[in-house]
Protein backbone atom coordinates (compact mmCIF):
# COMPACT_ATOMS: atom_id res chain seq x y z
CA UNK A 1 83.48 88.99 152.93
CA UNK A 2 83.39 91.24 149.94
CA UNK A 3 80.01 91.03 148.03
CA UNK A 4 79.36 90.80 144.94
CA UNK A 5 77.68 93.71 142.53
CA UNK A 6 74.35 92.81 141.46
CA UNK A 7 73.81 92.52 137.70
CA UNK A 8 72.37 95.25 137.71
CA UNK A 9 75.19 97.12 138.46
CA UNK A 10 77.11 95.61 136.91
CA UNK A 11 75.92 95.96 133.41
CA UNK A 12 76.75 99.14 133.19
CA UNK A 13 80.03 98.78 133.76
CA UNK A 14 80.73 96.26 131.45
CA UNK A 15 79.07 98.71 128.80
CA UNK A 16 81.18 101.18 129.62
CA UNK A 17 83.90 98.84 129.18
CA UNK A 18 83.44 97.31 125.64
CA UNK A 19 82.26 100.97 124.33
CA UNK A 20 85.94 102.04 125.53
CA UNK A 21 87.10 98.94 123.53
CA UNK A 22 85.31 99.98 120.73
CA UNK A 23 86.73 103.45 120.74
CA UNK A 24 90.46 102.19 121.10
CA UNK A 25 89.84 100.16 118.08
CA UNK A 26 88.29 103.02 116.29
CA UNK A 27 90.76 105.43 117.22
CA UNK A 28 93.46 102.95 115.74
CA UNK A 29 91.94 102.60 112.94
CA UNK A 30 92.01 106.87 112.57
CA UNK A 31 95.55 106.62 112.81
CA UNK A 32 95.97 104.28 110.18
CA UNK A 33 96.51 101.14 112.12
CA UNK A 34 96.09 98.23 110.17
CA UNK A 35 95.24 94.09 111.43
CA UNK A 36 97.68 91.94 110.83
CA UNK A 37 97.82 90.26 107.23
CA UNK A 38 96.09 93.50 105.73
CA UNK A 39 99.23 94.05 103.89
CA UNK A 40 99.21 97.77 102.39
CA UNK A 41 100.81 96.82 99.22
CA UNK A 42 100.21 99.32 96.39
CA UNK A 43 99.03 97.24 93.29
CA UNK A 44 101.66 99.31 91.19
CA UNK A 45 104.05 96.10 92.22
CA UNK A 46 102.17 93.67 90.91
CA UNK A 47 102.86 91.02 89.62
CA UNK A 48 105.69 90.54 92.23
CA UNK A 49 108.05 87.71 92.59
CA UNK A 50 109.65 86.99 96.08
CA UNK A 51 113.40 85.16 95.94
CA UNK A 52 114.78 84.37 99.35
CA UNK A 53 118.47 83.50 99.81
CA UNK A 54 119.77 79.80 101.12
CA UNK A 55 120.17 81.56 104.43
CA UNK A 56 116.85 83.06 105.30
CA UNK A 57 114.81 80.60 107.33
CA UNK A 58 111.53 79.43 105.54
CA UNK A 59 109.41 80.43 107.93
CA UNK A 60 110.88 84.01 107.50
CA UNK A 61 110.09 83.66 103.72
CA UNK A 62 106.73 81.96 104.06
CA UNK A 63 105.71 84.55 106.40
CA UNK A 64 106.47 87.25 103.67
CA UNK A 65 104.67 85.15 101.30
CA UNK A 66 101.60 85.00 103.31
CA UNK A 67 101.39 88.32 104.00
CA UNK A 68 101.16 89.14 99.87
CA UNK A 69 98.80 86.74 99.97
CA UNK A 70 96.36 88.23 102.47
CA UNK A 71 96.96 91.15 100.43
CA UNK A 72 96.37 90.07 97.16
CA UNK A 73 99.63 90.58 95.80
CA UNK A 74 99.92 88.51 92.63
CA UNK A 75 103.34 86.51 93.43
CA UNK A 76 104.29 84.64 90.52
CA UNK A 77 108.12 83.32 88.98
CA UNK A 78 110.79 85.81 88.56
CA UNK A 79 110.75 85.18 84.73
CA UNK A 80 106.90 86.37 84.93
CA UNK A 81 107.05 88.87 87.45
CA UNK A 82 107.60 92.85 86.78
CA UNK A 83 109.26 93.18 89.96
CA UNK A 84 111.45 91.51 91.91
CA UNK A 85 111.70 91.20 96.11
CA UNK A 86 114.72 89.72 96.90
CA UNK A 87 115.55 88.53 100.77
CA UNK A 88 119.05 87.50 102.15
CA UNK A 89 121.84 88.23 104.22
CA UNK A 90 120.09 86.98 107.36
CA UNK A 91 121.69 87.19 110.40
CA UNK A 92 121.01 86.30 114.12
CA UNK A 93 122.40 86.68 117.41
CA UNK A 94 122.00 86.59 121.28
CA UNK A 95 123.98 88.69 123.84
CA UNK A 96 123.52 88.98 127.88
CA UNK A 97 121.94 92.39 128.11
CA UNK A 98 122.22 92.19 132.44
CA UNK A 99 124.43 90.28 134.79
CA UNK A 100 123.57 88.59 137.82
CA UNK A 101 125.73 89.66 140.70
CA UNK A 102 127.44 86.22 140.31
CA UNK A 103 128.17 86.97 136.65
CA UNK A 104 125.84 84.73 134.80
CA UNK A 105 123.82 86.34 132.13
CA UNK A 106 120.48 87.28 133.83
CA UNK A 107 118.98 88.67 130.56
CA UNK A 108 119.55 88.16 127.08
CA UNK A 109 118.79 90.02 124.27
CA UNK A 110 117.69 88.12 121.11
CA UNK A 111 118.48 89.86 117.36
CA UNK A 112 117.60 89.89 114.10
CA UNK A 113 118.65 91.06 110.53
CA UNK A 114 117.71 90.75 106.74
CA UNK A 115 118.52 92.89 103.68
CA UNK A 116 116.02 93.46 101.04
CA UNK A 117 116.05 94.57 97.43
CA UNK A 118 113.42 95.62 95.01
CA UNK A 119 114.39 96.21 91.36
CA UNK A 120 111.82 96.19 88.44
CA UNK A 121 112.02 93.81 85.14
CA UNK A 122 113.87 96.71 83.79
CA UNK A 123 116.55 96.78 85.82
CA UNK A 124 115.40 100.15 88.48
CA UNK A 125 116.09 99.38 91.71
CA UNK A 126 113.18 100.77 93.66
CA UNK A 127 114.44 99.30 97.23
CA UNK A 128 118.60 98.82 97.40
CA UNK A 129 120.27 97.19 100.04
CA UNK A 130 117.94 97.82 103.11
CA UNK A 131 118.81 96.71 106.48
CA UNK A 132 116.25 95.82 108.96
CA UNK A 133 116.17 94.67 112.00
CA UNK A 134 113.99 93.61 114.90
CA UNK A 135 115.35 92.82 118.82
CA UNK A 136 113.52 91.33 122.28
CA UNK A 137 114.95 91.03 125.69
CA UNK A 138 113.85 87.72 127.98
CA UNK A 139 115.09 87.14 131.56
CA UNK A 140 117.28 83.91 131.94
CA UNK A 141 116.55 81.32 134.66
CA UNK A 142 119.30 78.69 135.06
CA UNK A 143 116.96 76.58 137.08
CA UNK A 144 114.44 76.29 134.33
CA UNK A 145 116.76 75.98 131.04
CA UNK A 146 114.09 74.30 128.88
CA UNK A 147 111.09 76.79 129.66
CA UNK A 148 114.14 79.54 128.32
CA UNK A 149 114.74 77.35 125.65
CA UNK A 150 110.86 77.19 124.90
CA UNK A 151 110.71 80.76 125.45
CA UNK A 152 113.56 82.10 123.27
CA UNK A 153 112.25 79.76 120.03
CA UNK A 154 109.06 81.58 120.64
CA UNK A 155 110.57 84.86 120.39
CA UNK A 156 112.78 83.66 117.24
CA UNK A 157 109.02 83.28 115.34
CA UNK A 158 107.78 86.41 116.39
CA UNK A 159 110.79 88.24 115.36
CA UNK A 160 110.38 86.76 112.20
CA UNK A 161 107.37 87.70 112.36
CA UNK A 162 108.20 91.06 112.94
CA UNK A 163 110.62 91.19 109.93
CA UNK A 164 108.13 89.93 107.34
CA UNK A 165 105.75 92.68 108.51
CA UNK A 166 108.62 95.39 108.31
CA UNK A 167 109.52 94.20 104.77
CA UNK A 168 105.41 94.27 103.81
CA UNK A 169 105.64 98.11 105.21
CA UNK A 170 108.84 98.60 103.09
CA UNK A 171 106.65 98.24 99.84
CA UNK A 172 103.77 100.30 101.34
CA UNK A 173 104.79 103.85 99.66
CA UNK A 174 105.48 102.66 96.52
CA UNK A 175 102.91 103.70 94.54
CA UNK A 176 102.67 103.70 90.67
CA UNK A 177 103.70 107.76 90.73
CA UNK A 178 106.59 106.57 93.28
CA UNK A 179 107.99 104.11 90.90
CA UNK A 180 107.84 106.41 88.24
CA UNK A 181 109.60 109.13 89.91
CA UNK A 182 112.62 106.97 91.39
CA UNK A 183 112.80 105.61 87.61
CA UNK A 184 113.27 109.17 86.69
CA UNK A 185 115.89 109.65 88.99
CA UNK A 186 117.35 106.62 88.27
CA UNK A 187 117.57 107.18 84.93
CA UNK A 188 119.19 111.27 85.55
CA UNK A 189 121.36 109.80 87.79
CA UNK A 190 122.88 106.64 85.05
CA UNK A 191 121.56 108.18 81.72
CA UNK A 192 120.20 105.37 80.75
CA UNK A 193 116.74 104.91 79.06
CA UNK A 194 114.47 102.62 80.66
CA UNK A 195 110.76 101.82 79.94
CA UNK A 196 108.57 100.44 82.65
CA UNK A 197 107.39 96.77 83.04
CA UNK A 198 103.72 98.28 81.95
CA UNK A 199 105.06 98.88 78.27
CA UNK A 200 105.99 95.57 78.03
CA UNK A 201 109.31 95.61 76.43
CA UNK A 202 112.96 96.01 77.54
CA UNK A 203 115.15 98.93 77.20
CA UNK A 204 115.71 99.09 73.67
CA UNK A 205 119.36 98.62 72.59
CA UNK A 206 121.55 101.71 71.24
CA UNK A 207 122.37 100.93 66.99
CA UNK A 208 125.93 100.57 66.47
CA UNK A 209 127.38 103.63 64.62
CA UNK A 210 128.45 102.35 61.11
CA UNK A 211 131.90 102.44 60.14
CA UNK A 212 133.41 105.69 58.50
């Protein structure tokens, strides 16, 4: 019969354990690891509107939402917002990823994908047409169909999950200088004049030349 440590001994272990904890966490933290809901979005964006298309599931959208939130992103209407994050093109699929030797799908693998654009009140678009995506592979049991049912609507929430968080990242490096720098490009690259949502007015409108 194995016997048990005394407390004694085995206080020290358990020390040792939640010290190692504690230095996991801190080295995570060094490497700029961030909780979940501490959404790094630079207050240069704000106030922010967030427009998802008919085909994006809510809980996709109201996970973006809440992650603002939890970062105090001030969301508010399009029609008040100096930037707008617009969601859509969602798509989903599931393929068999392994075969059982009696060709049934042993595995699947369950996917994801959403575009996202970012363009300011005066028309710049700061994010254009970005793809992402987010994938998990589940063993398949056809003797227990509703657990793998059960199993793959879990993973369809994290993966939303997962693409909320992605899009929260997406916004992460744009900083006021950022945005002013891609609105310089943008406007070498059209030659148009535009004025950011901080001045508070549109792009002024070029005079007609008068008649000769």
């Amino acid at each position: 019969m194995t016997q048990r440590q005394p407390a004694s001994q085995r206080t020290p272990a358990l020390a040792r354990s939640a010290l190692l904890t504690l230095g996991l966490l801190a080295t995570a933290s060094g490497c700029g690891f961030q909780l979940r809901g501490a959404a790094p979005v630079s207050a240069a964006l704000q106030p922010l509107a967030l427009q998802c298309a008919s085909d994006v599931p809510i809980d996709l959208c109201q996970s973006v939402r809440q992650q603002l939130t939890l970062g105090d992103v001030d969301v508010r209407e399009a029609d008040a917002a100096d930037y707008v994050l617009a969601i859509g093109q969602y798509t989903e699929d599931r393929r068999a990823s392994a075969i059982t030797i009696n060709a049934g799908a042993a595995e699947y693998t369950l996917r994801q994908s959403v575009s996202i654009n970012l363009i300011s009140r005066d028309k710049v678009p700061l994010i254009a047409d970005t793809r992402l995506n987010a994938s998990e592979s589940y063993r398949y049991d056809e003797t227990n169909v509703l657990a793998k049912q059960r199993e793959e609507q879990t993973l369809q929430k994290q993966l939303q999950e997962r693409l909320a968080q992605q899009i929260i990242f997406r916004l992460a490096p744009l900083t006021q200088a950022r945005i002013d720098a891609l609105r310089e490009q943008y406007q070498d690259a059209t030659g148009n004049s535009v004025e950011s949502p901080e001045a508070g007015t549109e792009p002024a409108a070029k005079a007609p030349i008068p008649a000769p």
